[in-house]
PDB file of N, CA and C in Angstrom:
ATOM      1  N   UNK A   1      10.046   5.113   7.275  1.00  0.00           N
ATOM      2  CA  UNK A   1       9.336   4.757   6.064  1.00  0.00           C
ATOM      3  C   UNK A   1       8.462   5.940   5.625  1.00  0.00           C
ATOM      4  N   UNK A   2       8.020   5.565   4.104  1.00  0.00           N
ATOM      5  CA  UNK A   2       7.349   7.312   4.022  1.00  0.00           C
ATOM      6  C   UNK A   2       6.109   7.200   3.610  1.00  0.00           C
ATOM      7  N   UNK A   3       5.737   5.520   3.884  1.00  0.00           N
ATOM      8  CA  UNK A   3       4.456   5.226   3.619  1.00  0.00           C
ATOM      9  C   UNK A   3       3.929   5.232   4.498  1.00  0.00           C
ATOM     10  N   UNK A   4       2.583   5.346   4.728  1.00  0.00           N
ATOM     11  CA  UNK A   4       1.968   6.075   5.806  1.00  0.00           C
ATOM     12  C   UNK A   4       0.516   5.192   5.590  1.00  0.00           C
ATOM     13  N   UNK A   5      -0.018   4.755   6.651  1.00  0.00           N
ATOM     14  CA  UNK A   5      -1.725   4.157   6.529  1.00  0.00           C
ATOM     15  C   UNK A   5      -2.743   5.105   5.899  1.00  0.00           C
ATOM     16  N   UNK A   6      -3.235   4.694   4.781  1.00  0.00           N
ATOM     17  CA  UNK A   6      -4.440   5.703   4.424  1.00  0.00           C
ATOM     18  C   UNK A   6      -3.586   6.379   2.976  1.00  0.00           C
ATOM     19  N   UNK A   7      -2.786   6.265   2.755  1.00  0.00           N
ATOM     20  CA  UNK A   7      -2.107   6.642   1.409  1.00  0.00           C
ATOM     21  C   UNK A   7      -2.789   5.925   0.411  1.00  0.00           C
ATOM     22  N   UNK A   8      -2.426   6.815  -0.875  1.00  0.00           N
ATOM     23  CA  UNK A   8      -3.230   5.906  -2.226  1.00  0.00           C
ATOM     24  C   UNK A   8      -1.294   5.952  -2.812  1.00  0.00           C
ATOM     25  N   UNK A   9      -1.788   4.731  -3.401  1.00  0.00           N
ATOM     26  CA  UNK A   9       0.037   4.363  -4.120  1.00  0.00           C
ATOM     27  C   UNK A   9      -0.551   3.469  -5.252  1.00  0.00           C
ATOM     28  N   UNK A  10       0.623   3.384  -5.962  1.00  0.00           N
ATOM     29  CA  UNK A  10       0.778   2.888  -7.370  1.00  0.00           C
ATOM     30  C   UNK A  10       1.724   1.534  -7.231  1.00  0.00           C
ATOM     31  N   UNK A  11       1.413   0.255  -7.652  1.00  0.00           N
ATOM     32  CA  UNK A  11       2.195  -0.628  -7.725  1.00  0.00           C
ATOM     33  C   UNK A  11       3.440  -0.321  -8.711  1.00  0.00           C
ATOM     34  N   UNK A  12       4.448  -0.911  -8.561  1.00  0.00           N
ATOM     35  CA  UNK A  12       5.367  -0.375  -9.594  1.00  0.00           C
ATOM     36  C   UNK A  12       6.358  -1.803 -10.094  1.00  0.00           C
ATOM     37  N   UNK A  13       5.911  -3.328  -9.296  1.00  0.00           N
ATOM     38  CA  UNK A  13       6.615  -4.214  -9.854  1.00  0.00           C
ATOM     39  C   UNK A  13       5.602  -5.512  -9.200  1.00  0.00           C
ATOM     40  N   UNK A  14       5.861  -6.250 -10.051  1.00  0.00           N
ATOM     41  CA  UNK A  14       4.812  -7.518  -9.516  1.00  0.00           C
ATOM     42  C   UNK A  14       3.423  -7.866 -10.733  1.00  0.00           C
ATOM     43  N   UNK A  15       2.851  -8.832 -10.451  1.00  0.00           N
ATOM     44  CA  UNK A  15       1.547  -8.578 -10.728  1.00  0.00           C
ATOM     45  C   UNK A  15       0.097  -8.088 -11.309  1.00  0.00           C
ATOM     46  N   UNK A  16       0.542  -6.972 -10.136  1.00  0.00           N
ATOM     47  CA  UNK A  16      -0.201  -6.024  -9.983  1.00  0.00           C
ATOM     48  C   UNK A  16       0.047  -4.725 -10.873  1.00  0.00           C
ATOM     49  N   UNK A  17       1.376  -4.353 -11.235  1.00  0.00           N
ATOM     50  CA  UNK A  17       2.239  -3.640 -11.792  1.00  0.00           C
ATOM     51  C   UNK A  17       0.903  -2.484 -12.589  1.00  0.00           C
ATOM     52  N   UNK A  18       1.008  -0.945 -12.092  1.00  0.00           N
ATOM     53  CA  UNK A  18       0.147  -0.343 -12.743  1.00  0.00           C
ATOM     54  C   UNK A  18      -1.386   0.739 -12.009  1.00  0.00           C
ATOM     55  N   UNK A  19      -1.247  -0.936 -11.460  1.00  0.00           N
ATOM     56  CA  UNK A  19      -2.714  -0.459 -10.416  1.00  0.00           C
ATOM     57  C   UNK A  19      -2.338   0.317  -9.232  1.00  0.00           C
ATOM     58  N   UNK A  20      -3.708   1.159  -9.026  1.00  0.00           N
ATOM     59  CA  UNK A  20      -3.408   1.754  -7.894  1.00  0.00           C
ATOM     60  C   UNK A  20      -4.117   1.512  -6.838  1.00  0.00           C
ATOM     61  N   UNK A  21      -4.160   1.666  -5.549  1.00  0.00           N
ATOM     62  CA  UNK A  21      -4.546   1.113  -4.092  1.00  0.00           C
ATOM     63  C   UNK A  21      -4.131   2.212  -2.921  1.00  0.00           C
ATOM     64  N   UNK A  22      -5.003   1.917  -1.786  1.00  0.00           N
ATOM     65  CA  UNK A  22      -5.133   2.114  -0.320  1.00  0.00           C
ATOM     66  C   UNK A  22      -4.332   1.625   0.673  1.00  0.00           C
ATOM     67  N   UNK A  23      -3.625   2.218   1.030  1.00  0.00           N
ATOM     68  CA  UNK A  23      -2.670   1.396   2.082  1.00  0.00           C
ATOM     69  C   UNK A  23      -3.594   1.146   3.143  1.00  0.00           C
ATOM     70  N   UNK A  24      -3.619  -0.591   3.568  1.00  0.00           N
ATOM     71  CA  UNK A  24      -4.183  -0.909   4.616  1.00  0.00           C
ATOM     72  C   UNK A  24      -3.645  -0.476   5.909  1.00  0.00           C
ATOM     73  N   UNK A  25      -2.340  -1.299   6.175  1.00  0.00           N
ATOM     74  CA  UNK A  25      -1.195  -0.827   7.451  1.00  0.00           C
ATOM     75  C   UNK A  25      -0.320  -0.881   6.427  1.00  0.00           C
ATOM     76  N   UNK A  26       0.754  -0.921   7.413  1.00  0.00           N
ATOM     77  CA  UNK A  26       2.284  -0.511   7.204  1.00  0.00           C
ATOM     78  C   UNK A  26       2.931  -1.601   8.529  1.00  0.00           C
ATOM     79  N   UNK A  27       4.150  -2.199   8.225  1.00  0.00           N
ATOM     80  CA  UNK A  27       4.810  -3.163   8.957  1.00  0.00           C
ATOM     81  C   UNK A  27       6.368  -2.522   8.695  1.00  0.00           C
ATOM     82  N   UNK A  28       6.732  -1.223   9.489  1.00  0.00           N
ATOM     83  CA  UNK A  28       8.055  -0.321   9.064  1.00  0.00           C
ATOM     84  C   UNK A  28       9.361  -1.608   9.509  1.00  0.00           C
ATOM     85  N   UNK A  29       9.423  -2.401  10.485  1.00  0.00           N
ATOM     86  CA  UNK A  29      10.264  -3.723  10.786  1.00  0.00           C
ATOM     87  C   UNK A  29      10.391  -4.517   9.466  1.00  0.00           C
ATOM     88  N   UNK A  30       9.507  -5.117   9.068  1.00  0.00           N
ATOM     89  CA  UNK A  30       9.893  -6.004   7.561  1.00  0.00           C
ATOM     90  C   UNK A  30       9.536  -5.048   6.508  1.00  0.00           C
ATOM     91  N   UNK A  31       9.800  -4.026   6.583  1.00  0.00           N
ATOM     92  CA  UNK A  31       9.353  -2.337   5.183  1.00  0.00           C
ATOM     93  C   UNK A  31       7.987  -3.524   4.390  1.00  0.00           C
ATOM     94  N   UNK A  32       7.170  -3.669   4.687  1.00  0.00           N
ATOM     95  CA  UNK A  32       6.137  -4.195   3.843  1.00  0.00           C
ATOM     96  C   UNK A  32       4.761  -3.529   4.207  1.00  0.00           C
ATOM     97  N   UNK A  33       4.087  -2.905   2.995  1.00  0.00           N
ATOM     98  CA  UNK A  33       2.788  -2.505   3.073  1.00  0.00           C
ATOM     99  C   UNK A  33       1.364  -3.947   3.021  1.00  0.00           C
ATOM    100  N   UNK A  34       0.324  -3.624   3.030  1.00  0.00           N
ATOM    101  CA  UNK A  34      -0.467  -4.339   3.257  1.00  0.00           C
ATOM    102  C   UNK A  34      -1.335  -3.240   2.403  1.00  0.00           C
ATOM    103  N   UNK A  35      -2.443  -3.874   0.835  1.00  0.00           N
ATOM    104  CA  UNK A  35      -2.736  -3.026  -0.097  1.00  0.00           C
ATOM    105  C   UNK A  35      -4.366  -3.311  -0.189  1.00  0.00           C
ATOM    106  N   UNK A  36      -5.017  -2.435  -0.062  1.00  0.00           N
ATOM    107  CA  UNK A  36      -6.917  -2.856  -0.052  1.00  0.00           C
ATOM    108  C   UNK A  36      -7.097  -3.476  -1.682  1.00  0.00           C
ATOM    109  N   UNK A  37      -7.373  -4.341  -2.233  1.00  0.00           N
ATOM    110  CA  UNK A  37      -7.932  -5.099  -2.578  1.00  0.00           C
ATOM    111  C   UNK A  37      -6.878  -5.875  -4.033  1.00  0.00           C
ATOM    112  N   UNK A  38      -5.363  -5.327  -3.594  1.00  0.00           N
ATOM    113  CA  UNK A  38      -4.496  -5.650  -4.376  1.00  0.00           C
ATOM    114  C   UNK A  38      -3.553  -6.947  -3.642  1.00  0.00           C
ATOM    115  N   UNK A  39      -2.545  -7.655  -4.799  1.00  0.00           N
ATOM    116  CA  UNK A  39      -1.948  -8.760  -4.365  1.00  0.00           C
ATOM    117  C   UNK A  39      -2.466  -9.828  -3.746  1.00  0.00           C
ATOM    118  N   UNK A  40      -3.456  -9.738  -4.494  1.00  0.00           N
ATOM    119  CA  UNK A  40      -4.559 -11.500  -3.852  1.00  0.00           C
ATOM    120  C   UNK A  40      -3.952 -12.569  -4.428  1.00  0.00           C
ATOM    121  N   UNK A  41      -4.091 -13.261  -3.144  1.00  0.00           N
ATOM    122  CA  UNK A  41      -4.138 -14.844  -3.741  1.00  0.00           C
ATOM    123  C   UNK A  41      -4.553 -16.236  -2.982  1.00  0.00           C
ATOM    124  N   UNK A  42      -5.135 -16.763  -3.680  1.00  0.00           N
ATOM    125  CA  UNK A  42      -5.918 -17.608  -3.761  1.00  0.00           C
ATOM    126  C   UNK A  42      -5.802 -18.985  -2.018  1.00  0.00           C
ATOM    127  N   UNK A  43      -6.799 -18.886  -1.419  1.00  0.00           N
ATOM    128  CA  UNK A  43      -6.090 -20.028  -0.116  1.00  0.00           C
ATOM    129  C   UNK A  43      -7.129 -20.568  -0.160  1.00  0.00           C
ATOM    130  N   UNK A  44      -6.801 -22.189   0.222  1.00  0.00           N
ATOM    131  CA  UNK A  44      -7.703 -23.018   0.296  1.00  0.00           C
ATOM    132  C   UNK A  44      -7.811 -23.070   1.693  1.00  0.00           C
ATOM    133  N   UNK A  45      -9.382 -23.137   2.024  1.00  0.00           N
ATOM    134  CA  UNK A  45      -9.562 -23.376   3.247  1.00  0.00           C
ATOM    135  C   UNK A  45     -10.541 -24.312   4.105  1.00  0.00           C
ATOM    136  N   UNK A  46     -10.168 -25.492   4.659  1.00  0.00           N
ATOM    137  CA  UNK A  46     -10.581 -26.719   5.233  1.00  0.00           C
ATOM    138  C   UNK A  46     -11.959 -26.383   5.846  1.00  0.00           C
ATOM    139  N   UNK A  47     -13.281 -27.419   5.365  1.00  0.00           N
ATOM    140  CA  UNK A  47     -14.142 -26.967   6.421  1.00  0.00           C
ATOM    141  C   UNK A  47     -14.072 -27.677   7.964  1.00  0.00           C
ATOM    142  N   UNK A  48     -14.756 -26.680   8.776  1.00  0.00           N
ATOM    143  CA  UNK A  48     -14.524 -26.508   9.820  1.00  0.00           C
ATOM    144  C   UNK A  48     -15.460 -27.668  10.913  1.00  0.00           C
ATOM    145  N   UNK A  49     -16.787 -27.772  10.083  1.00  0.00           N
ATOM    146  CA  UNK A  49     -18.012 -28.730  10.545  1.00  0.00           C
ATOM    147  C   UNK A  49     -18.446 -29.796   9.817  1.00  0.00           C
ATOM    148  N   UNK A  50     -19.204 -30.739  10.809  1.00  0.00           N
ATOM    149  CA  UNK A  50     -19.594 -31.656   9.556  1.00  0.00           C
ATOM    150  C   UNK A  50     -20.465 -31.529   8.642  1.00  0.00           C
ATOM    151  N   UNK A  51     -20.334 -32.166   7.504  1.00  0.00           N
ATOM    152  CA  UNK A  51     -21.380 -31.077   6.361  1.00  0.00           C
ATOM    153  C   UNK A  51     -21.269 -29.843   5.533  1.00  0.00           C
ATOM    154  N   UNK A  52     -20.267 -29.186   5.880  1.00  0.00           N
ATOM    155  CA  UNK A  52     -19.782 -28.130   5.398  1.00  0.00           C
ATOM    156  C   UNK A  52     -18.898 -28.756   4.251  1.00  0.00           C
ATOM    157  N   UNK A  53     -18.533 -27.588   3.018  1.00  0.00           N
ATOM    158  CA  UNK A  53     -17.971 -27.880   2.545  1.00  0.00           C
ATOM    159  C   UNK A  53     -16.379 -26.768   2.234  1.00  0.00           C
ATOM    160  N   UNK A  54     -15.564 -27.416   1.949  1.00  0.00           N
ATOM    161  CA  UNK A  54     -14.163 -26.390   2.058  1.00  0.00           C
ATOM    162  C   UNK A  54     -14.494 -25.550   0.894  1.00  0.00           C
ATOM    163  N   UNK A  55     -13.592 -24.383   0.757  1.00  0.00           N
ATOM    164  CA  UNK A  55     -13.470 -23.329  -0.202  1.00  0.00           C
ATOM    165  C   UNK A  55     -12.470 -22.856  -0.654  1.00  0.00           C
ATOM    166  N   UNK A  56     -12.329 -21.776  -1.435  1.00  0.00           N
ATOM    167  CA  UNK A  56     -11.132 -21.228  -1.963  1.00  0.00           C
ATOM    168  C   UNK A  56     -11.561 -19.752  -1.748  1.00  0.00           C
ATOM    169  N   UNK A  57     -10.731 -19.314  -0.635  1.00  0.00           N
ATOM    170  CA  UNK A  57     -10.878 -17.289  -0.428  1.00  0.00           C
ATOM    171  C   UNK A  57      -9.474 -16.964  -0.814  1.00  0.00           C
ATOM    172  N   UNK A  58      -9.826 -15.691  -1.478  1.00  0.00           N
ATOM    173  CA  UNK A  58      -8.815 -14.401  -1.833  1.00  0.00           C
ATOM    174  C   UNK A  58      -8.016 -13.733  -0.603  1.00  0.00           C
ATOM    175  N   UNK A  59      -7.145 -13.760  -0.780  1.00  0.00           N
ATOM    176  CA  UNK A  59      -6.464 -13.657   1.367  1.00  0.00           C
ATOM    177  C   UNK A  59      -5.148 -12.338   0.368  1.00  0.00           C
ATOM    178  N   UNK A  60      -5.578 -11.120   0.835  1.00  0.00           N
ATOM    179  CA  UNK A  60      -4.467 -10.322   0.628  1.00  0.00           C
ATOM    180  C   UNK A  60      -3.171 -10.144   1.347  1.00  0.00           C
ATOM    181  N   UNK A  61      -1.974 -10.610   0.681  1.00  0.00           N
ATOM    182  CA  UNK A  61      -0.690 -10.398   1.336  1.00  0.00           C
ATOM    183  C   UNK A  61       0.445  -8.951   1.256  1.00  0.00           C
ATOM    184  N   UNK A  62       0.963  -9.294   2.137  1.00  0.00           N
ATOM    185  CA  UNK A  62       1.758  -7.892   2.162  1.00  0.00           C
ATOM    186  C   UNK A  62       2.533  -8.097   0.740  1.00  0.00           C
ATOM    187  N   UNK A  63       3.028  -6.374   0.845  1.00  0.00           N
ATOM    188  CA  UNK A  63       4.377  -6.045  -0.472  1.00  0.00           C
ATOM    189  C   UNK A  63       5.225  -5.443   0.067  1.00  0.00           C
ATOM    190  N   UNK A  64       6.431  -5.310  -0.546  1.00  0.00           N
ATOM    191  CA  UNK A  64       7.428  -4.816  -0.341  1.00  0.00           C
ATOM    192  C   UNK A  64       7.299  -3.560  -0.325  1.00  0.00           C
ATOM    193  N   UNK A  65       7.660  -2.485   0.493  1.00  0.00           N
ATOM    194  CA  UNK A  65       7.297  -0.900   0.495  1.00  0.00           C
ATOM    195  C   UNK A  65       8.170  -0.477  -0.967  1.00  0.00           C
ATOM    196  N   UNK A  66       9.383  -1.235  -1.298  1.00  0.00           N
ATOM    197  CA  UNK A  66      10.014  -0.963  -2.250  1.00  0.00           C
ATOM    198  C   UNK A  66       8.912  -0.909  -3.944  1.00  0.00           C
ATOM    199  N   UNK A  67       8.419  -1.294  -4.075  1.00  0.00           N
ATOM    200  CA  UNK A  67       7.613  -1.827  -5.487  1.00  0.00           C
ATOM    201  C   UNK A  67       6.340  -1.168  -5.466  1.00  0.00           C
ATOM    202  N   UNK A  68       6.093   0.015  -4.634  1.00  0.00           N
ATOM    203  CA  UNK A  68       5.086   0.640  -4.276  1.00  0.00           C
ATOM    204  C   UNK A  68       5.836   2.489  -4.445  1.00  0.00           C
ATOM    205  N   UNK A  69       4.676   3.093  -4.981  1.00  0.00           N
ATOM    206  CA  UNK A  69       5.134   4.470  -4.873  1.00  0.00           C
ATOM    207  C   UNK A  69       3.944   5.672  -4.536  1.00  0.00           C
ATOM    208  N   UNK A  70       4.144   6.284  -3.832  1.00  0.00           N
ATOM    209  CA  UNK A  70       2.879   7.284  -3.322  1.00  0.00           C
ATOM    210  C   UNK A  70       2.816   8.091  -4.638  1.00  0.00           C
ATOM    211  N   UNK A  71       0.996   8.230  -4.484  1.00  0.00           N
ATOM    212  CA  UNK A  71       0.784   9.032  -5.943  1.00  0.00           C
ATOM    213  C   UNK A  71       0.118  10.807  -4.928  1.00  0.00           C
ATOM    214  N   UNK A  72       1.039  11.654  -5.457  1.00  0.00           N
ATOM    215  CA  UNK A  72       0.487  12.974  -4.830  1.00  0.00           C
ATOM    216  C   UNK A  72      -1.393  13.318  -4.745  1.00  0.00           C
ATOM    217  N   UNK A  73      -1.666  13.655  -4.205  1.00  0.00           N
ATOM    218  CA  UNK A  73      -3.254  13.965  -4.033  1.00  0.00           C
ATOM    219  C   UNK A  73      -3.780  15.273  -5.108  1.00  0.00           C
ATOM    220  N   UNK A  74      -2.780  16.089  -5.131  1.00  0.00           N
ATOM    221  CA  UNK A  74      -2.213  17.296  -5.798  1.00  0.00           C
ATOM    222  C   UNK A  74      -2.113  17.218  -7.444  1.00  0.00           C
ATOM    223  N   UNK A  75      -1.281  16.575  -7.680  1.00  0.00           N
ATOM    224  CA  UNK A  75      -0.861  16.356  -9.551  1.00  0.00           C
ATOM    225  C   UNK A  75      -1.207  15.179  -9.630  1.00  0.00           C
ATOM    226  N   UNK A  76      -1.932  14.359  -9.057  1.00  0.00           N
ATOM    227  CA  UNK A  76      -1.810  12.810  -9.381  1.00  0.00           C
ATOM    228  C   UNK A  76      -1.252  12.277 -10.371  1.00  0.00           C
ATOM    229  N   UNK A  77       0.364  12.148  -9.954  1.00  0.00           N
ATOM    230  CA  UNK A  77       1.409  11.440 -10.066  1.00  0.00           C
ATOM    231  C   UNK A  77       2.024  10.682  -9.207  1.00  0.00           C
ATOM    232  N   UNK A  78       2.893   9.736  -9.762  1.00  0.00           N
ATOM    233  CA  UNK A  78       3.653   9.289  -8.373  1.00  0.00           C
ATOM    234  C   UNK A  78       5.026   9.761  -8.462  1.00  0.00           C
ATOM    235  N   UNK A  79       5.086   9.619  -7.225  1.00  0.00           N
ATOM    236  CA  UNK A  79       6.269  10.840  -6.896  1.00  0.00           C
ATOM    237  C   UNK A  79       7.266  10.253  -5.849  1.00  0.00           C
ATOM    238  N   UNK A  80       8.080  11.103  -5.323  1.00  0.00           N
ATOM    239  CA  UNK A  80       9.022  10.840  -4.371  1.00  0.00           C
ATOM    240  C   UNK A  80       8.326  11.416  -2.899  1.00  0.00           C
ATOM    241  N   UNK A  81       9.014  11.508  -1.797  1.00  0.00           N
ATOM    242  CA  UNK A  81       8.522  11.846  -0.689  1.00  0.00           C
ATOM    243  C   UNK A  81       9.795  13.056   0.426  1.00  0.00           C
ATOM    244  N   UNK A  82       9.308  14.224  -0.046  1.00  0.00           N
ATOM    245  CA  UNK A  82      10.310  14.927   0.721  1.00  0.00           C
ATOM    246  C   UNK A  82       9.770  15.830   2.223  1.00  0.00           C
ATOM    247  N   UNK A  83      10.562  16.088   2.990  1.00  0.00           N
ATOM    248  CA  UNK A  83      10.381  16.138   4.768  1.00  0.00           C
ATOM    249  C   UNK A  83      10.471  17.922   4.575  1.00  0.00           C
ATOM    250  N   UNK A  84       9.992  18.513   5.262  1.00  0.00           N
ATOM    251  CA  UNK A  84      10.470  19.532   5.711  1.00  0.00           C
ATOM    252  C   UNK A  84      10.265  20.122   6.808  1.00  0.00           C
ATOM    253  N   UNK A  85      10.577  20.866   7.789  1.00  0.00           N
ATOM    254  CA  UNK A  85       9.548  21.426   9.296  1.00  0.00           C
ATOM    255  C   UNK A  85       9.314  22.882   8.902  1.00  0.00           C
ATOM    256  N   UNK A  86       7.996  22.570   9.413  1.00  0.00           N
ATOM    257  CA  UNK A  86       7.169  23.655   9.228  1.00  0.00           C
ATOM    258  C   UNK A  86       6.865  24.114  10.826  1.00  0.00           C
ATOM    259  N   UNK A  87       7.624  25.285  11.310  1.00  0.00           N
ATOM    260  CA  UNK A  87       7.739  25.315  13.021  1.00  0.00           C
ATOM    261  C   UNK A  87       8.686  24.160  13.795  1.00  0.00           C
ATOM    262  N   UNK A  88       7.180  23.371  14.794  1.00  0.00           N
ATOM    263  CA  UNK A  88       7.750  22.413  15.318  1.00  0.00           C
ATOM    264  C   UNK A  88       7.551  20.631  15.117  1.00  0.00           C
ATOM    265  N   UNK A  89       6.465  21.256  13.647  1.00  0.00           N
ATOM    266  CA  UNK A  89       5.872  19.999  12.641  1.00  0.00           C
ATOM    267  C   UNK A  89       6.506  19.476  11.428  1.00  0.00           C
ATOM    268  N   UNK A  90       6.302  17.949  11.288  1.00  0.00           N
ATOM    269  CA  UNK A  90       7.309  17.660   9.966  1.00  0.00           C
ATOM    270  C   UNK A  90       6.782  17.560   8.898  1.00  0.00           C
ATOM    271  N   UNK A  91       6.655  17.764   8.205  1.00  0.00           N
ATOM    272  CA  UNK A  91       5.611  17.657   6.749  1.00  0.00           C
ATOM    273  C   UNK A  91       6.280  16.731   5.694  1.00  0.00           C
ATOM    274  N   UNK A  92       5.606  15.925   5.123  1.00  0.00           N
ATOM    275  CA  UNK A  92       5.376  15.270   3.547  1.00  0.00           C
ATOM    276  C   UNK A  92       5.264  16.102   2.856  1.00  0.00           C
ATOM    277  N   UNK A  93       5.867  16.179   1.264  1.00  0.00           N
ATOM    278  CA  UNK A  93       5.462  16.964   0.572  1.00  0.00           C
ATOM    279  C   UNK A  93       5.656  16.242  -0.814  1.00  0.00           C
ATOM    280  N   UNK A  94       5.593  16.458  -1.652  1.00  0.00           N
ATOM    281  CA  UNK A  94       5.777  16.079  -3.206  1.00  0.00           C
ATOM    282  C   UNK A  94       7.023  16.858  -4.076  1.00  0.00           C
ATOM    283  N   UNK A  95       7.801  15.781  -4.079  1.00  0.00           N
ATOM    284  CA  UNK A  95       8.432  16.365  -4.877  1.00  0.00           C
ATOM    285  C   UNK A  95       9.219  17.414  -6.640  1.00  0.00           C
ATOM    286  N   UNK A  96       7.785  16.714  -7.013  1.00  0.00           N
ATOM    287  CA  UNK A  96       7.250  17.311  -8.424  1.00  0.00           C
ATOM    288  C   UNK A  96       6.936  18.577  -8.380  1.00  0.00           C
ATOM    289  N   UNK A  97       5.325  18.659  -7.433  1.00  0.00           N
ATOM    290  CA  UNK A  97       4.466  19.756  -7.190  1.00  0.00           C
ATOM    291  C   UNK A  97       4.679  20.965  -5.958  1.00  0.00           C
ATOM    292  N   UNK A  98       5.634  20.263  -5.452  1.00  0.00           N
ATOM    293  CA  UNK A  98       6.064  20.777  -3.623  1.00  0.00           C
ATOM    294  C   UNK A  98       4.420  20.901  -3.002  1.00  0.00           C
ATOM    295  N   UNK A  99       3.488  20.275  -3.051  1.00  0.00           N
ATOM    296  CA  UNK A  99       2.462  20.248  -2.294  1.00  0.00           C
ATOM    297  C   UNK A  99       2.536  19.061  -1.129  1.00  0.00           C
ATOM    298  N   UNK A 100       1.661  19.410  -0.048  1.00  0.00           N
ATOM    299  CA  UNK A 100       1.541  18.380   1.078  1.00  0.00           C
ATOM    300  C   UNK A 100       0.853  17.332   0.520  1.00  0.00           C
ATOM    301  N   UNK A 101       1.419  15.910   1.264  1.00  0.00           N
ATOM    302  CA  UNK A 101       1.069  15.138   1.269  1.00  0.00           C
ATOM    303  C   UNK A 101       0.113  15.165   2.099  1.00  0.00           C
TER     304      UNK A 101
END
């Protein structure tokens, strides 16, 4: 996968479509990101004691790595994600700008 924890990305379908965000984690088994304060929705949640009363919290869910695109740090655009070795290291780079990711 070429999303990486700590990336800033651009939604590109959904919702959200537009906005941009923080990759929380990454789940490379089901390709789904997890986005800081994007793809909320709404859960009701039972209270727990007596006297308390229940609520409604914002509970962020994963996305598809597909509908997500890394925006370069460099040209801030979003871009593609290309590999190269540099020695015995692999590098990210941008494919627009050829700068590191």
């Amino acid at each position: 996968m070429n999303i990486k924890k700590g990336d800033t990305i651009k939604v590109l379908l959904g919702k959200d479509s537009g906005k941009t965000g923080k990759v929380v984690s990454v789940d490379a088994k089901k390709n789904q990101v997890h986005l800081e304060g994007l793809n909320l929705y709404k859960k009701h949640v039972r209270p727990r004691k007596q006297g308390e009363k229940g609520e409604i919290v914002s509970v962020a869910r994963p996305m598809d790595a597909s509908n997500v695109a890394i925006v370069c740090p460099n040209c801030n655009k979003q871009t593609r994600v290309g590999h190269r070795k540099d020695g015995e290291t692999k590098i990210r780079f941008c494919v627009k700008c050829k700068g590191t990711i």
